[in-house]
C-alpha atoms as a PDB file:
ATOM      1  CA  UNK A   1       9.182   1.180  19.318  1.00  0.00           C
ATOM      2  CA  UNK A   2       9.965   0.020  16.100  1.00  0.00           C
ATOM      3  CA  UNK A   3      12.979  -2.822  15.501  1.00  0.00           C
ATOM      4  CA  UNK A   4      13.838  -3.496  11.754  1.00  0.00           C
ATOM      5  CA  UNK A   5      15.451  -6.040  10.361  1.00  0.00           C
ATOM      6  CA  UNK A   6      17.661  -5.907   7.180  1.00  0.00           C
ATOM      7  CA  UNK A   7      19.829  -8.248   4.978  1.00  0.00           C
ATOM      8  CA  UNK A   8      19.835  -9.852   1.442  1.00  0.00           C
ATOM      9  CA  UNK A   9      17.521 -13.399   1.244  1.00  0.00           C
ATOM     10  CA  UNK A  10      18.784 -16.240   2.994  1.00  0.00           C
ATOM     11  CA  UNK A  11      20.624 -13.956   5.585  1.00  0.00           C
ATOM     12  CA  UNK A  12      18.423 -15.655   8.492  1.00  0.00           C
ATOM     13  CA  UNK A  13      16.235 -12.254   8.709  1.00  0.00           C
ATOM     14  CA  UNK A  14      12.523 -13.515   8.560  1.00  0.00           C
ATOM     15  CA  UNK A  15      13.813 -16.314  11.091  1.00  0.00           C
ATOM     16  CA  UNK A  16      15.523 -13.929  13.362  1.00  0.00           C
ATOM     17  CA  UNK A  17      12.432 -10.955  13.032  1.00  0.00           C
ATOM     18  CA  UNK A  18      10.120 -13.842  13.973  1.00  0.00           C
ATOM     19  CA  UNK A  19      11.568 -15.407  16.706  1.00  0.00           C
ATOM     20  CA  UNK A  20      12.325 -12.145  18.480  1.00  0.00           C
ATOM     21  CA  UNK A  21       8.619 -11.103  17.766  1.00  0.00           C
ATOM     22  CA  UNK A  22       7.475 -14.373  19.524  1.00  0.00           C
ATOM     23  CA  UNK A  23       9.236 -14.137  22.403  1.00  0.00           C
ATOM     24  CA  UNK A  24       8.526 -10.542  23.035  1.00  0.00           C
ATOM     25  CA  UNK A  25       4.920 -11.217  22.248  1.00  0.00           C
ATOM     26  CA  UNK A  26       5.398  -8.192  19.408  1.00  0.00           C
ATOM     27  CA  UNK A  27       3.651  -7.133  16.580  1.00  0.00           C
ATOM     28  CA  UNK A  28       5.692  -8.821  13.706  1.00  0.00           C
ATOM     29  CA  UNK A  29       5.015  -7.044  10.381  1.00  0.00           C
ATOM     30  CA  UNK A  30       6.826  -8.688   7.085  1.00  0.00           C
ATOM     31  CA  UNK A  31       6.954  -6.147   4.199  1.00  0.00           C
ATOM     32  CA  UNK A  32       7.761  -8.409   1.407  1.00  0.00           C
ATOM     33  CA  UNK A  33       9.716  -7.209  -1.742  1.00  0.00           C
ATOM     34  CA  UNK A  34       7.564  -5.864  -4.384  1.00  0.00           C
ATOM     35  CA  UNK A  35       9.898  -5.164  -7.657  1.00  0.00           C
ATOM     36  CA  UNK A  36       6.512  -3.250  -9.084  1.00  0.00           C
ATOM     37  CA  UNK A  37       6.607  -0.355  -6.725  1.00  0.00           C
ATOM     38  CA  UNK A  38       9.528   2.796  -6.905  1.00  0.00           C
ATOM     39  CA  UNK A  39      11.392   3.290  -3.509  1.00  0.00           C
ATOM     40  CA  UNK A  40       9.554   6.136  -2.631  1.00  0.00           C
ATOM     41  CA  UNK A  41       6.025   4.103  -3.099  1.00  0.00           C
ATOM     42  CA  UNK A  42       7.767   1.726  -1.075  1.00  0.00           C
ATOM     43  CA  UNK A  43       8.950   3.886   1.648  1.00  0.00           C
ATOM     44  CA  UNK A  44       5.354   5.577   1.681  1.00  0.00           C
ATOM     45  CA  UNK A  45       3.704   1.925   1.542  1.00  0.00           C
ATOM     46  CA  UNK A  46       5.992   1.917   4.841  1.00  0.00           C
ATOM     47  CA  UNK A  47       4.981   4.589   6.694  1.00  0.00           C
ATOM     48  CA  UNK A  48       1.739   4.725   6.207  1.00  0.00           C
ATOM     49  CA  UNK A  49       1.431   1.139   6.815  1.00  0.00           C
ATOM     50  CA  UNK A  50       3.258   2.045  10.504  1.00  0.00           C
ATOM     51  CA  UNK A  51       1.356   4.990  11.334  1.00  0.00           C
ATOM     52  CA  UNK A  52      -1.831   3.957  11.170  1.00  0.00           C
ATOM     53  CA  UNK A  53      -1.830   0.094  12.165  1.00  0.00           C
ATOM     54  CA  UNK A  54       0.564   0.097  14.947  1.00  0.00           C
ATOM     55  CA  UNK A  55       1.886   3.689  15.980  1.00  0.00           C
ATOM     56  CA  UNK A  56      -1.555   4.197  17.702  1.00  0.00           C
ATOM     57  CA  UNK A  57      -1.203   1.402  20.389  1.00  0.00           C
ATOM     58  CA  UNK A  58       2.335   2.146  21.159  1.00  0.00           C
ATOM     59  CA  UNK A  59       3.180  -1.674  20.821  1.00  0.00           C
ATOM     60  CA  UNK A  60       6.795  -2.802  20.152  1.00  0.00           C
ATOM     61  CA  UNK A  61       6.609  -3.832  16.665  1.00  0.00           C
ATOM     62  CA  UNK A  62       9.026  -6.166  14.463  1.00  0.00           C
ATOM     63  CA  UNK A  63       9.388  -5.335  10.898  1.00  0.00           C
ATOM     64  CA  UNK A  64      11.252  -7.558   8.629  1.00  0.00           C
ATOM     65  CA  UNK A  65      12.444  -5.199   6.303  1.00  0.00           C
ATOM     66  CA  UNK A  66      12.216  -1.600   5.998  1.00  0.00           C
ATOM     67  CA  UNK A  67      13.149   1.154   3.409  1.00  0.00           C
ATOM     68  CA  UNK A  68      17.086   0.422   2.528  1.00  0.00           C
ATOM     69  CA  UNK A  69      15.515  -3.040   1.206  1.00  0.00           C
ATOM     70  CA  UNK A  70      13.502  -0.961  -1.257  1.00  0.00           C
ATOM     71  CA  UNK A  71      16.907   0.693  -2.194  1.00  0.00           C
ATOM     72  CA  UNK A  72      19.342  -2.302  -2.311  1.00  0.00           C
ATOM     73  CA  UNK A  73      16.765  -4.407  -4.626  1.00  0.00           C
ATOM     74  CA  UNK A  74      15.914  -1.860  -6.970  1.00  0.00           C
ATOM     75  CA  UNK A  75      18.013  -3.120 -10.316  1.00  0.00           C
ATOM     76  CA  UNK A  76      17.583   1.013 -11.519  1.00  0.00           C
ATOM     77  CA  UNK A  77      20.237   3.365 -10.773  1.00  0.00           C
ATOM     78  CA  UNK A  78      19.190   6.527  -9.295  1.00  0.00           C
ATOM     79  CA  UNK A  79      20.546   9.856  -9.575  1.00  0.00           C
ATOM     80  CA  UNK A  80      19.864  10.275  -5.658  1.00  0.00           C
ATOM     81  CA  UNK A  81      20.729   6.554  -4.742  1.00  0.00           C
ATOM     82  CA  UNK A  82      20.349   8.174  -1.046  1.00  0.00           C
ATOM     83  CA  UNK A  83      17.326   9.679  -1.088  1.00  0.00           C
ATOM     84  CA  UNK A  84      16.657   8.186   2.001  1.00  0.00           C
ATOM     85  CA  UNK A  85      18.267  10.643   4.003  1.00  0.00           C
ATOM     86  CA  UNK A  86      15.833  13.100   3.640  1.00  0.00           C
ATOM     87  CA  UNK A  87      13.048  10.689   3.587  1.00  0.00           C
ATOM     88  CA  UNK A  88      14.045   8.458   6.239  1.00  0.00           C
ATOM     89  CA  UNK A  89      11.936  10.319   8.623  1.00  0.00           C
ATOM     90  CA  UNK A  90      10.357   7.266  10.769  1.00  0.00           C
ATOM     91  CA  UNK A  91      13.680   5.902  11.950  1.00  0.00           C
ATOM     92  CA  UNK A  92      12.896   2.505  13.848  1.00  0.00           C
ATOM     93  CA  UNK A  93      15.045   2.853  16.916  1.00  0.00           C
ATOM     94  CA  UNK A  94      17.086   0.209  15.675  1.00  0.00           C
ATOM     95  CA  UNK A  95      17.758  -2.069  12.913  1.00  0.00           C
ATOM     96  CA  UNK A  96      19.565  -5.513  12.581  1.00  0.00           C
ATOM     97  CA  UNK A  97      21.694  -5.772   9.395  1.00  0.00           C
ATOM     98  CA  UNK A  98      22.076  -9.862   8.825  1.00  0.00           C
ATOM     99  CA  UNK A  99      25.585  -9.569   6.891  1.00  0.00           C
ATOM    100  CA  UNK A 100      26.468 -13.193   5.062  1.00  0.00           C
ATOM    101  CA  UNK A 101      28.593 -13.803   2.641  1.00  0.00           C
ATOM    102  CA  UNK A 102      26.097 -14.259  -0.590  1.00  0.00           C
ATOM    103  CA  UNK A 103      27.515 -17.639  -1.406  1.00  0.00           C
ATOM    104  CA  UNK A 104      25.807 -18.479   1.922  1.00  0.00           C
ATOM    105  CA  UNK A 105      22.955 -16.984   1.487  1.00  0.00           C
ATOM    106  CA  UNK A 106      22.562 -19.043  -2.149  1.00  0.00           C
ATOM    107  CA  UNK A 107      23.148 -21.913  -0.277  1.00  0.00           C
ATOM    108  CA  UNK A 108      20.095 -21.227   2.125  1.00  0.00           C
ATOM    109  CA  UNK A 109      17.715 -20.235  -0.238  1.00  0.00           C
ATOM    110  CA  UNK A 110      18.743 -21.961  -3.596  1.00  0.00           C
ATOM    111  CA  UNK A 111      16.208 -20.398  -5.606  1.00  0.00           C
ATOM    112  CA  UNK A 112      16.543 -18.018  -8.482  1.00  0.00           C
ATOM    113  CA  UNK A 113      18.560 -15.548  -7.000  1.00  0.00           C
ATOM    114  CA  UNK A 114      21.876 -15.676  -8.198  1.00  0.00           C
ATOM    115  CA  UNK A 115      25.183 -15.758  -5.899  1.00  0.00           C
ATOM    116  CA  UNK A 116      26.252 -12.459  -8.088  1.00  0.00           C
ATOM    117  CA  UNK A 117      22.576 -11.017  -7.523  1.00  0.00           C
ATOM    118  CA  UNK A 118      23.584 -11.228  -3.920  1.00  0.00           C
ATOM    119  CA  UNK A 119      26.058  -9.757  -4.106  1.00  0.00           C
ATOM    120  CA  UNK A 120      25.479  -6.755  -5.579  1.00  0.00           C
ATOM    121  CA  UNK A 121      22.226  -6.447  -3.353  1.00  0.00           C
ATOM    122  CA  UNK A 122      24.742  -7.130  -0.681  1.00  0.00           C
ATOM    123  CA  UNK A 123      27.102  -3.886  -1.460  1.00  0.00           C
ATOM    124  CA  UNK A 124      24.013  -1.853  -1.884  1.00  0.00           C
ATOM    125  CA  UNK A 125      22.963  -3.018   1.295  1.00  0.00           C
ATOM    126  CA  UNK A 126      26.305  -2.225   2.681  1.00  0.00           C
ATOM    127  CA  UNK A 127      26.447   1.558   1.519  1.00  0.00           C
ATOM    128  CA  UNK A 128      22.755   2.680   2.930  1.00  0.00           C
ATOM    129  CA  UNK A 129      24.014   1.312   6.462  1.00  0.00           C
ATOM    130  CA  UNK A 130      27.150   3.185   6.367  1.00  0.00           C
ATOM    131  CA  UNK A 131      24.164   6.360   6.504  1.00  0.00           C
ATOM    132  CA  UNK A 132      22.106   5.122   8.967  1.00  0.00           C
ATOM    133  CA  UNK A 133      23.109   5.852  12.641  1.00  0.00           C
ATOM    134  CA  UNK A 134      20.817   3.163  14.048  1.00  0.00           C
ATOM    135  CA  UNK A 135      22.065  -0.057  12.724  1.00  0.00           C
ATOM    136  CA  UNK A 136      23.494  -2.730  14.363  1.00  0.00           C
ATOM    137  CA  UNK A 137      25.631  -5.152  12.068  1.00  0.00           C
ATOM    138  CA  UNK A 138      26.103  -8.940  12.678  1.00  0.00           C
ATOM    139  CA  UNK A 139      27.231 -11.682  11.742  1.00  0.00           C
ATOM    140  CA  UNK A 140      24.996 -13.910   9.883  1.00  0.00           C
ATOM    141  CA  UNK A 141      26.994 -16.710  10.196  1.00  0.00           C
ATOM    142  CA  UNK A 142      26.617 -17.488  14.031  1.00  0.00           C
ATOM    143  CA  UNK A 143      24.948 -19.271  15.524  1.00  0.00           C
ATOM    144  CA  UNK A 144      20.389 -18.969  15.675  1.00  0.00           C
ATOM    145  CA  UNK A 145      20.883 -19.265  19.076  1.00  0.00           C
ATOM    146  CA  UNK A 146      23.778 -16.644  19.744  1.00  0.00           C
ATOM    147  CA  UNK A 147      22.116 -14.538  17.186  1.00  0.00           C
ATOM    148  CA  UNK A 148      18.870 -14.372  18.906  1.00  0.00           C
ATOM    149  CA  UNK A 149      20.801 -13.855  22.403  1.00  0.00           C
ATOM    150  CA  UNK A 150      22.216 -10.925  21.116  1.00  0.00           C
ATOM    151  CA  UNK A 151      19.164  -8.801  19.665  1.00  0.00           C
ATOM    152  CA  UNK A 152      17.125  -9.791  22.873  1.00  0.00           C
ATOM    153  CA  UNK A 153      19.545  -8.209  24.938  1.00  0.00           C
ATOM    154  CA  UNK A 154      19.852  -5.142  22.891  1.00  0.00           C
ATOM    155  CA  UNK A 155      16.541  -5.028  22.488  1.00  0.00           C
ATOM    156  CA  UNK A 156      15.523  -5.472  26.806  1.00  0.00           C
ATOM    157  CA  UNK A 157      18.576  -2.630  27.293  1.00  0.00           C
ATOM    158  CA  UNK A 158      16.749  -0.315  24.857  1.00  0.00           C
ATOM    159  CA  UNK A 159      13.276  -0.561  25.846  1.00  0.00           C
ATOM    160  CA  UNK A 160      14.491  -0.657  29.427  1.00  0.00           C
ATOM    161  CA  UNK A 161      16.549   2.865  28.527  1.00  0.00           C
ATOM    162  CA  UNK A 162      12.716   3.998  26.447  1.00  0.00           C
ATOM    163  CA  UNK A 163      10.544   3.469  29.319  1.00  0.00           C
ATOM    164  CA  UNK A 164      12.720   4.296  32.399  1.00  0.00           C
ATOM    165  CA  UNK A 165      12.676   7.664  29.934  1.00  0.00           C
ATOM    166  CA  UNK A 166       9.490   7.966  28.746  1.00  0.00           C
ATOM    167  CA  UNK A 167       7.379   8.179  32.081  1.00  0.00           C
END
């Protein structure tokens, strides 16, 4: 079972992706931006990273961020800015969108990312999830605590729902 999580830097992902992964003693994988590689090398990058490190053992795995990061940081405009709807063909059964107002997110990170950077990463972000039938929006601005609380419980109630299912 694969759980991604999304959102522009300083949204409280990487703290959110690892603290879930700790407490369900998962495999956490961190796919780090790389502004060298295309979307689709990313997205392959991806999936064959997946497939043949983790998809063998069956493990619940954490990834802190997945292919509509590729999209949303990538400064080029694409004729098929969705191309990820025919490529999009490992779906993790869910993903976390962190949404924060970029002024926020400045304020967490304060490095050379600028608050209208963020933004625009932000809106890009915001148009690939309106695609995407597996994401779960929230709000950045809670609480750790009461953010955690609510992706462990969606997370128990879907792996409960995949393995009463599965056997």
């Amino acid at each position: 079972m694969i759980i991604a999580f999304e959102g522009i830097d300083g949204s409280g992902k990487t703290t959110l992706a690892r603290s879930i992964a700790n407490y369900f003693q998962a495999t956490y994988v961190h796919f780090p931006r790389n502004p060298e590689l295309s979307n689709y090398e990313m997205l392959l990058d991806r999936i064959s990273f997946y497939y043949f490190e983790y998809l063998p053992y069956r493990k619940l795995t954490i990834v802190d961020r997945w292919s509509p990061s590729g999209y949303a940081y990538n400064e080029e405009e694409e004729k098929d800015a969705f191309y990820l709807d025919s490529c999009f063909f490992l779906v993790p059964h869910t993903c976390f969108f962190l949404d924060v107002d970029p002024a926020i997110a400045h304020q967490r990170r304060s490095d050379e990312e600028t608050v209208q950077k963020l933004d625009a990463v932000n809106k890009k972000y915001k148009e690939i999830i309106k695609r995407l039938n597996v994401v779960v929006k929230l709000d950045a601005q809670e609480t750790k605590q009461a953010l955690f609380e609510q992706v462990k419980n969606r997370i128990q109630t879907e792996m409960n729902f995949v393995y009463r299912h599965s056997k």
